[in-house]
Protein backbone atom coordinates (compact mmCIF):
# COMPACT_ATOMS: atom_id res chain seq x y z
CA UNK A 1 82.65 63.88 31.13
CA UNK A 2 84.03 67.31 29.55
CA UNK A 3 87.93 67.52 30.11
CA UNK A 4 86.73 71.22 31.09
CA UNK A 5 85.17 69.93 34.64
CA UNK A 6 86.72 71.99 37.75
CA UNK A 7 88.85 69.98 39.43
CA UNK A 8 87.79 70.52 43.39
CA UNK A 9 90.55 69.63 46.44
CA UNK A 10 89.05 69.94 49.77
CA UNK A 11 91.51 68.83 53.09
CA UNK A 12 90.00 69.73 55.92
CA UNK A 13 89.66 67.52 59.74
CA UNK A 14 87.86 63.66 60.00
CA UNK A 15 88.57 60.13 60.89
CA UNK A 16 88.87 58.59 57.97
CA UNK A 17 91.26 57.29 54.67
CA UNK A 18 92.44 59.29 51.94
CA UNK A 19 89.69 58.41 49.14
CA UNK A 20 87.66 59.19 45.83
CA UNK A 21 84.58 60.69 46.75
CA UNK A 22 82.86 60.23 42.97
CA UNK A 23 84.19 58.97 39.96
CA UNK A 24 84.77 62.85 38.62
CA UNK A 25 87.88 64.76 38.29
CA UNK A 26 87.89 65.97 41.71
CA UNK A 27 89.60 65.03 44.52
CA UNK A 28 89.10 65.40 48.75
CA UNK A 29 92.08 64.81 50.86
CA UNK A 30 90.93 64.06 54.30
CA UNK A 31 92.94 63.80 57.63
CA UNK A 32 93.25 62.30 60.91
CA UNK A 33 91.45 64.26 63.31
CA UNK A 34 94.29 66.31 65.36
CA UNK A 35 92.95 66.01 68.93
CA UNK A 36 93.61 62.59 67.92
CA UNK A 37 97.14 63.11 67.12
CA UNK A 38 99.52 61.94 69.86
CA UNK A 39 101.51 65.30 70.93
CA UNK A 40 103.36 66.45 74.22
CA UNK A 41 103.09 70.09 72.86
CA UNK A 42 101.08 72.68 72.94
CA UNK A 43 98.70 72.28 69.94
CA UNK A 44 98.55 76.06 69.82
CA UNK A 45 102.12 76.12 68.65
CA UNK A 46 102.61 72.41 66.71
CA UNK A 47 101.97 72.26 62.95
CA UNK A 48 99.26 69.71 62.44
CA UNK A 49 100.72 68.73 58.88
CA UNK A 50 103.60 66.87 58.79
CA UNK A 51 106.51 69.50 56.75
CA UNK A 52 108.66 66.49 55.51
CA UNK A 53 106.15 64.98 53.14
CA UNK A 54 103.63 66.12 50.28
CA UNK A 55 100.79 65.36 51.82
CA UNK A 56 99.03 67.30 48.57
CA UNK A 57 100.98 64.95 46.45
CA UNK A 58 97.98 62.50 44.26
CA UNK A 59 96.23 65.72 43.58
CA UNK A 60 95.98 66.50 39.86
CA UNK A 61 97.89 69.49 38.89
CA UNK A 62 94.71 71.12 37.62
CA UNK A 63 93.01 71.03 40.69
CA UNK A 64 91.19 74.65 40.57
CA UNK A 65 89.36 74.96 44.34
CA UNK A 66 91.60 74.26 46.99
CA UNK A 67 90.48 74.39 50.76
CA UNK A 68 93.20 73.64 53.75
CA UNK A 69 91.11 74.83 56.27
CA UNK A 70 91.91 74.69 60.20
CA UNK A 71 95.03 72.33 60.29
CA UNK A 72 97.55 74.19 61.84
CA UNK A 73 99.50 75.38 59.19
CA UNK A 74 102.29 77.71 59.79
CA UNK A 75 104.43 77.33 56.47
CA UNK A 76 103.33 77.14 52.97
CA UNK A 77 106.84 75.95 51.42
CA UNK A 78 106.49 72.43 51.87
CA UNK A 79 102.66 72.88 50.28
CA UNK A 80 104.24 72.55 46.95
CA UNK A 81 101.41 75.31 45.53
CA UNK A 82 103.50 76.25 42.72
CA UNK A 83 102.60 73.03 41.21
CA UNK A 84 99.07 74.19 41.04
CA UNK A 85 99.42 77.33 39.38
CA UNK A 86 98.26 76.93 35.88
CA UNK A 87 95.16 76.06 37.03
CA UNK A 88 94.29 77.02 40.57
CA UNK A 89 91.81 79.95 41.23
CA UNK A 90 90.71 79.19 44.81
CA UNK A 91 92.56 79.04 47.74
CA UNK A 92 91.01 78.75 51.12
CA UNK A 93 93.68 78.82 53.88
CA UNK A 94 91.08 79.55 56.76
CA UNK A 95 92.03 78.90 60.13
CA UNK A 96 95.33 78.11 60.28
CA UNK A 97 99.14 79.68 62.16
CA UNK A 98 100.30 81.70 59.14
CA UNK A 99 102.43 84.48 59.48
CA UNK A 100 104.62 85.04 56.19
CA UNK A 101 103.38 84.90 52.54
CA UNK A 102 106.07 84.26 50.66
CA UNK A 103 106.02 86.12 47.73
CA UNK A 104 107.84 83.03 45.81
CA UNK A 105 104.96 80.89 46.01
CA UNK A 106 102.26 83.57 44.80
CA UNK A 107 104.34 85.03 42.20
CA UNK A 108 103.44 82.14 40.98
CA UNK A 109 100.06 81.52 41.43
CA UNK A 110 98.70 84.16 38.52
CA UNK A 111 95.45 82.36 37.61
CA UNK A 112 94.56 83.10 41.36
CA UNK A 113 90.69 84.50 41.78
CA UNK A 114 89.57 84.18 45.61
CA UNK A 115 92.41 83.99 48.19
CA UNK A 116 91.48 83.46 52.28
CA UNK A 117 93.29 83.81 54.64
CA UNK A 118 90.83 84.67 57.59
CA UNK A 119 91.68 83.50 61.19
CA UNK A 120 95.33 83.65 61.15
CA UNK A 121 98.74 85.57 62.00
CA UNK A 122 99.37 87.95 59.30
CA UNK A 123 100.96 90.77 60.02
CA UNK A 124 102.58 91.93 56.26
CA UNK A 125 101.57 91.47 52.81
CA UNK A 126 104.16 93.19 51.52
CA UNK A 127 104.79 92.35 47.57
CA UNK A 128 103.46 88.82 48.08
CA UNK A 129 99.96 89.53 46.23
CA UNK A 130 101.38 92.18 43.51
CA UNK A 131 101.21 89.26 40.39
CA UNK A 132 97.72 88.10 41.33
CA UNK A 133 95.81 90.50 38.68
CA UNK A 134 93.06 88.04 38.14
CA UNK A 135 92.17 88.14 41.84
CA UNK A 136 88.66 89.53 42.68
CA UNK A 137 88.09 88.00 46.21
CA UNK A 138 90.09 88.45 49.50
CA UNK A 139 89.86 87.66 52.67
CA UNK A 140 91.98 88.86 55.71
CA UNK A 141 89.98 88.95 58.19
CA UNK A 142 91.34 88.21 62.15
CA UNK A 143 94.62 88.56 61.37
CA UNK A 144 97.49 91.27 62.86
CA UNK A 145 97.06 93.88 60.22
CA UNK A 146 97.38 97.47 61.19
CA UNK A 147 97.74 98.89 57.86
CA UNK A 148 95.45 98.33 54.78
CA UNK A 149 98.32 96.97 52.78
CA UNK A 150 99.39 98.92 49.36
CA UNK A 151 99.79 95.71 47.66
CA UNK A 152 95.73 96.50 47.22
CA UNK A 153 97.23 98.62 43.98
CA UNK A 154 98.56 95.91 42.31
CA UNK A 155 95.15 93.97 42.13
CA UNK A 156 92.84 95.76 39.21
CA UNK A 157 90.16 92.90 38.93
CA UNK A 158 89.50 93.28 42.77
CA UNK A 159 85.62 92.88 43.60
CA UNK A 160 85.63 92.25 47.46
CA UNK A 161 88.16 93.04 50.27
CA UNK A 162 87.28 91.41 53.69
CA UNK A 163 89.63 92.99 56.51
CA UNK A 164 87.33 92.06 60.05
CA UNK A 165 88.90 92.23 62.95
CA UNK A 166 92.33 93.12 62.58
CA UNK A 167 94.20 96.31 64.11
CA UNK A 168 93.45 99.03 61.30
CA UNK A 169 93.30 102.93 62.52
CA UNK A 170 93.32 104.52 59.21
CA UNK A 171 91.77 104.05 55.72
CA UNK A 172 94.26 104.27 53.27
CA UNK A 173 95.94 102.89 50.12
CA UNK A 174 92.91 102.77 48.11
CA UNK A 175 93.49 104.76 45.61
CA UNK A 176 93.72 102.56 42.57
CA UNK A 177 91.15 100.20 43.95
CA UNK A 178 88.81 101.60 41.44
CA UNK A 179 86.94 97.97 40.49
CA UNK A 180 86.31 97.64 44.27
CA UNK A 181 82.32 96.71 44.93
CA UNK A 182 82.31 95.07 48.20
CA UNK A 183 84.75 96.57 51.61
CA UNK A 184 84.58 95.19 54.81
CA UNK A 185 86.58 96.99 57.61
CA UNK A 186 84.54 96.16 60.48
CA UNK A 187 86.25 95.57 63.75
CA UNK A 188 89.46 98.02 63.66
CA UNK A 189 90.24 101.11 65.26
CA UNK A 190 89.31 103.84 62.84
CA UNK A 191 88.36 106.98 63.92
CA UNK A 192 87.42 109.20 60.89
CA UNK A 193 85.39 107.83 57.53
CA UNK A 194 88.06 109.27 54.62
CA UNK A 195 90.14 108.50 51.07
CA UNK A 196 87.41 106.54 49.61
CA UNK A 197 87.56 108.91 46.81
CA UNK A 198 88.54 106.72 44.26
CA UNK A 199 86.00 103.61 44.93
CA UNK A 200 83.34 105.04 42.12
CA UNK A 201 82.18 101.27 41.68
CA UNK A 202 81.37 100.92 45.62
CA UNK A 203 78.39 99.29 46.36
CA UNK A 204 79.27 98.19 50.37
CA UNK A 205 80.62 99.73 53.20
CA UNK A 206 80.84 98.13 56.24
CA UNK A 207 82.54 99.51 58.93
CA UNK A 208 80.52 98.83 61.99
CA UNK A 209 82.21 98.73 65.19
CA UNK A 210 85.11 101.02 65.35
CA UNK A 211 85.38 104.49 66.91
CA UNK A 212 83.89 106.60 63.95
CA UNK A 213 82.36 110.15 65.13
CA UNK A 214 81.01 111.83 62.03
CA UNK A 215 79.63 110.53 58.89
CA UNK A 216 81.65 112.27 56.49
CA UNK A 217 83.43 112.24 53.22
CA UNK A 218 81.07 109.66 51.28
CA UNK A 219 80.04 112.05 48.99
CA UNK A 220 82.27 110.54 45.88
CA UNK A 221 80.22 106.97 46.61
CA UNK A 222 77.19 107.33 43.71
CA UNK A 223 76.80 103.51 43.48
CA UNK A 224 76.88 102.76 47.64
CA UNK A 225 73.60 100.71 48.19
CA UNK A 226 74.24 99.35 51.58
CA UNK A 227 76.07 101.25 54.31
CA UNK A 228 76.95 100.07 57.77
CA UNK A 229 78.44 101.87 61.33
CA UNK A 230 76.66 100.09 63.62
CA UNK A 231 78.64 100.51 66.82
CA UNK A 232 80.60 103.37 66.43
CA UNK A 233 80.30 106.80 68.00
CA UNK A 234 78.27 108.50 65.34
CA UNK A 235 75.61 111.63 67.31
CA UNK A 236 74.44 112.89 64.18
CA UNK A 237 72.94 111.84 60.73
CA UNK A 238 74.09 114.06 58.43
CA UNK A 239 76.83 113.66 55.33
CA UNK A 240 74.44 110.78 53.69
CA UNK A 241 72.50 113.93 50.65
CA UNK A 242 74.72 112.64 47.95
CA UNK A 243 74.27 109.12 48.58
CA UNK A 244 70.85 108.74 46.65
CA UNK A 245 71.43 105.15 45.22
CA UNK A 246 71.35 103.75 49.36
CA UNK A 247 69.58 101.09 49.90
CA UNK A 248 70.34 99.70 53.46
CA UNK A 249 71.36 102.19 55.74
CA UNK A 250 72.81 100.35 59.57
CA UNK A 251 73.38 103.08 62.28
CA UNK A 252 72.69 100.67 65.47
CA UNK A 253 74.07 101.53 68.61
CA UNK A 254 75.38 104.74 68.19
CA UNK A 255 74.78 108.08 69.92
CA UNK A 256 72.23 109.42 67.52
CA UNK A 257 69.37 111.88 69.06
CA UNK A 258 67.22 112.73 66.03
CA UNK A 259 66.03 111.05 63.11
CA UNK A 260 67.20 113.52 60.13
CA UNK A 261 69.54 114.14 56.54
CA UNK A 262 67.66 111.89 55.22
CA UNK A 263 65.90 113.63 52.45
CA UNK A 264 67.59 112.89 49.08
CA UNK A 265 67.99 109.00 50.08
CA UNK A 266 64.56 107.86 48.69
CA UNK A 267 65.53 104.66 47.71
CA UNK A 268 66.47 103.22 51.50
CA UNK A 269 64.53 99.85 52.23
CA UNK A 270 65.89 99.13 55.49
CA UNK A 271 66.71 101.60 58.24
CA UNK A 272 68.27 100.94 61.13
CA UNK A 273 68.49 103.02 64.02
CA UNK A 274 67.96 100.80 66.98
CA UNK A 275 69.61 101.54 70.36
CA UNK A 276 70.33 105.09 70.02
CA UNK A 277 68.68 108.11 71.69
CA UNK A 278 65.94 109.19 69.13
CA UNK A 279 63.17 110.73 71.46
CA UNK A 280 60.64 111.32 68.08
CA UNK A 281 59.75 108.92 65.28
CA UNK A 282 59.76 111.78 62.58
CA UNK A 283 61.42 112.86 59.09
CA UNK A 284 60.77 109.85 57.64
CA UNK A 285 56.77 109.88 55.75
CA UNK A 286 59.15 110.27 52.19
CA UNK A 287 60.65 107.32 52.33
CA UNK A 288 57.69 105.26 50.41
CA UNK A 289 60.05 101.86 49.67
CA UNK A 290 60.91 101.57 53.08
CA UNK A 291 60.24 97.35 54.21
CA UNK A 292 62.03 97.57 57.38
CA UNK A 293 62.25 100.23 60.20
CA UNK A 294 64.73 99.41 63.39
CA UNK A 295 64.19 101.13 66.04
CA UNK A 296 64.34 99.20 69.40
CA UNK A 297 66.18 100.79 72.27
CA UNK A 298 65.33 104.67 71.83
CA UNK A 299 63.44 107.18 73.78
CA UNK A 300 59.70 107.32 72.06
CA UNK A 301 57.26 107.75 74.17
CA UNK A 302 54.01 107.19 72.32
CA UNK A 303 52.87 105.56 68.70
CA UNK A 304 51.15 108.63 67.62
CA UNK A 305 53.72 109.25 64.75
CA UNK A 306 52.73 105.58 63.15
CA UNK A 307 49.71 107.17 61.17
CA UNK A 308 51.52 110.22 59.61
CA UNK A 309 55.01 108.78 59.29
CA UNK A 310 54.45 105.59 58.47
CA UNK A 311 50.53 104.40 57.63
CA UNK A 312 51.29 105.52 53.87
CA UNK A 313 54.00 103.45 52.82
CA UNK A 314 52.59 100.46 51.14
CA UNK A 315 55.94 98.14 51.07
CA UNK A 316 56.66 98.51 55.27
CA UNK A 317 56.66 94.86 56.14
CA UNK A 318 58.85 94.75 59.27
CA UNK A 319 59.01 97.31 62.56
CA UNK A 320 60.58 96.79 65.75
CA UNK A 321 60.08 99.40 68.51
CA UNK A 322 60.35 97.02 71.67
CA UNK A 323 62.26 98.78 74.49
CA UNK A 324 61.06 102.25 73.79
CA UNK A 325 58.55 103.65 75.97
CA UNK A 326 55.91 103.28 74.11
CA UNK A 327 56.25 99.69 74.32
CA UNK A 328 57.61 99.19 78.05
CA UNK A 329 54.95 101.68 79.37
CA UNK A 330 52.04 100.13 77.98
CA UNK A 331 53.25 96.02 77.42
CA UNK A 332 48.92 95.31 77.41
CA UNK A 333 47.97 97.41 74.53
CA UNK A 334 51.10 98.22 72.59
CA UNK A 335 51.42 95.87 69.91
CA UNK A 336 47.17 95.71 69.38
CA UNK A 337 47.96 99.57 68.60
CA UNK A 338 50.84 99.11 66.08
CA UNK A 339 48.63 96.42 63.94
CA UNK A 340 45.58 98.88 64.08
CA UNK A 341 47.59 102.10 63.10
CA UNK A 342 49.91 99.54 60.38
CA UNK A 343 47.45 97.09 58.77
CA UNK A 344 50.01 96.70 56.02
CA UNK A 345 52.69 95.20 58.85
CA UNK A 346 54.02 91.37 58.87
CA UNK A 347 56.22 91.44 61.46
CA UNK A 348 55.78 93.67 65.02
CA UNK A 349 59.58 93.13 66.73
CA UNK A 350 60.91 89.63 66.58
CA UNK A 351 57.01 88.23 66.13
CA UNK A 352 55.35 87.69 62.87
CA UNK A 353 51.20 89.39 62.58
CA UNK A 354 48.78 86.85 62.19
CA UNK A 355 47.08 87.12 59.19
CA UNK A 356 43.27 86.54 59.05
């Protein structure tokens, strides 16, 4: 076997040994199960792993992946990572009671490409992250943050920012994030869609389920191909005629009332509109890629739009209008009618067509 073969560390929870699980250079650490562990405390607040030993300690130091995944770890001193660092470039810290990165032990880790820290109890970057230049992958999602941390600046290979769930009312400190494809915001407090200026290279925004009230200030994005607000407070589509590389557009459950703006983004495969107020299926015959068309949960009243908004475009594949009108007033007939009007269709709602 090459000498250049990844060397792999997994430790994660099961009953059994600590053993070689193939004759390769990699190695899998695995641990008691810790509702097995005898413990008078709350497990909530007790560290699974034991601080006075090196429990990482017949790992090789060129182990590369790294996962510690749900075991209750609240410090990383007695980890030993340093010893790692010439080699590791995946760390996978999912699921665990940390609060503090200590910038001593990442300093350190330069050769570091995918950090994750989702699911648990950061509060502050800080400096912690500012060596890690070779980073393109991280992940703080469920975690205390309220800021998006300016340490961001510091990492210039960054591909892919995961920040779900966390206490964020603001978009900043993004400004030299320029390499930045992939940002995930979903599940914060922000209120307004701003400084994304500087992400030229953007090619995801997700920021569904916040308290956003306008789309607004995307115009800078040239490369966005999928954009998400589902659950927000948007009324009106509008702010989206620069934005004519789109691809996926995801507006569910919103407050929109009219299907509209949507004339320069010719290149959207998948729409999403379901559970707003849209009385009219309309302003949408130009959009000849389109495969899939949400739009459940509105106010349309009748399928006679299908034939001059729709019947055209070849590559429509998927359309879900259940829990309009059109489908609760007429249960009998409604989906014969869609097939008839769409030959082209495969799927009607959650049901594929049958195909003769």
């Amino acid at each position: 076997m090459s000498d250049d073969t990844p060397v792999v560390a997994v430790v994660d929870e099961a009953v059994a040994p600590v053993a070689p699980i193939a004759p390769e250079r990699s190695a899998r650490v695995v641990l008691p199960d810790p509702e097995e562990a005898d413990s008078d405390e709350d497990p909530a607040e007790e560290g699974f792993i034991e601080e006075d030993r090196d429990f990482l300690s017949e790992l090789p130091d060129d182990t590369e992946d790294l996962e510690l995944v749900h075991l209750r770890i609240k410090s990383l001193g007695y980890l030993r990572l340093p010893r790692f660092a010439g080699h590791l470039k995946k760390l996978c810290l999912r699921q665990n009671f940390i609060s503090h990165l200590d910038p001593e032990i990442f300093h350190s880790l330069t050769r570091l490409e995918e950090l994750d820290l989702y699911d648990n109890k950061v509060k502050h970057v800080d400096d912690s992250l500012d060596k890690l230049s070779e980073l393109s992958v991280l992940d703080l999602s469920f975690n205390l943050i309220k800021t998006v941390p300016e340490a961001l600046q510091h990492l210039p290979s960054l591909d892919t920012v995961y920040f779900v769930q966390n206490r964020i009312s603001k978009i900043s400190n993004l400004q030299a994030s320029v390499s930045l494809r992939s940002l995930e915001l979903g599940g914060n407090k922000i209120r307004t869609i701003e400084n994304l200026d500087a992400l030229v290279n953007l090619e995801e925004l997700w920021i569904g389920k916040n308290k956003i009230t306008k789309l607004e200030n995307l115009g800078t994005l040239k490369r966005l191909k999928i954009l998400s607000l589902q659950s927000n407070r948007i009324t009106k589509l509008e702010g989206l005629e620069e934005l004519d590389t789109l691809e996926e557009l995801y507006l569910s459950h919103n407050g929109v009332q009219r299907i509209e703006g949507l004339e320069h983004n010719l290149k959207l495969t998948t729409l999403d509109l379901g559970n707003n107020f849209i009385p009219e299926l309309e302003n949408i015959s130009h959009l000849t890629n389109l495969q899939e068309l949400w739009m459940s949960g509105n106010k349309i009243p009748t399928l006679h739009a299908l034939d001059s908004q729709l019947k055209h475009i070849e590559t429509l594949e998927t359309l879900y209008l259940e829990g309009n009108p059109c489908q609760t007033t007429d249960m009998a007939g409604y989906r014969r009618k869609i097939i008839l009007a769409l030959p082209q269709l495969k799927q009607i709602d959650a049901t594929y067509v049958k195909t003769r």
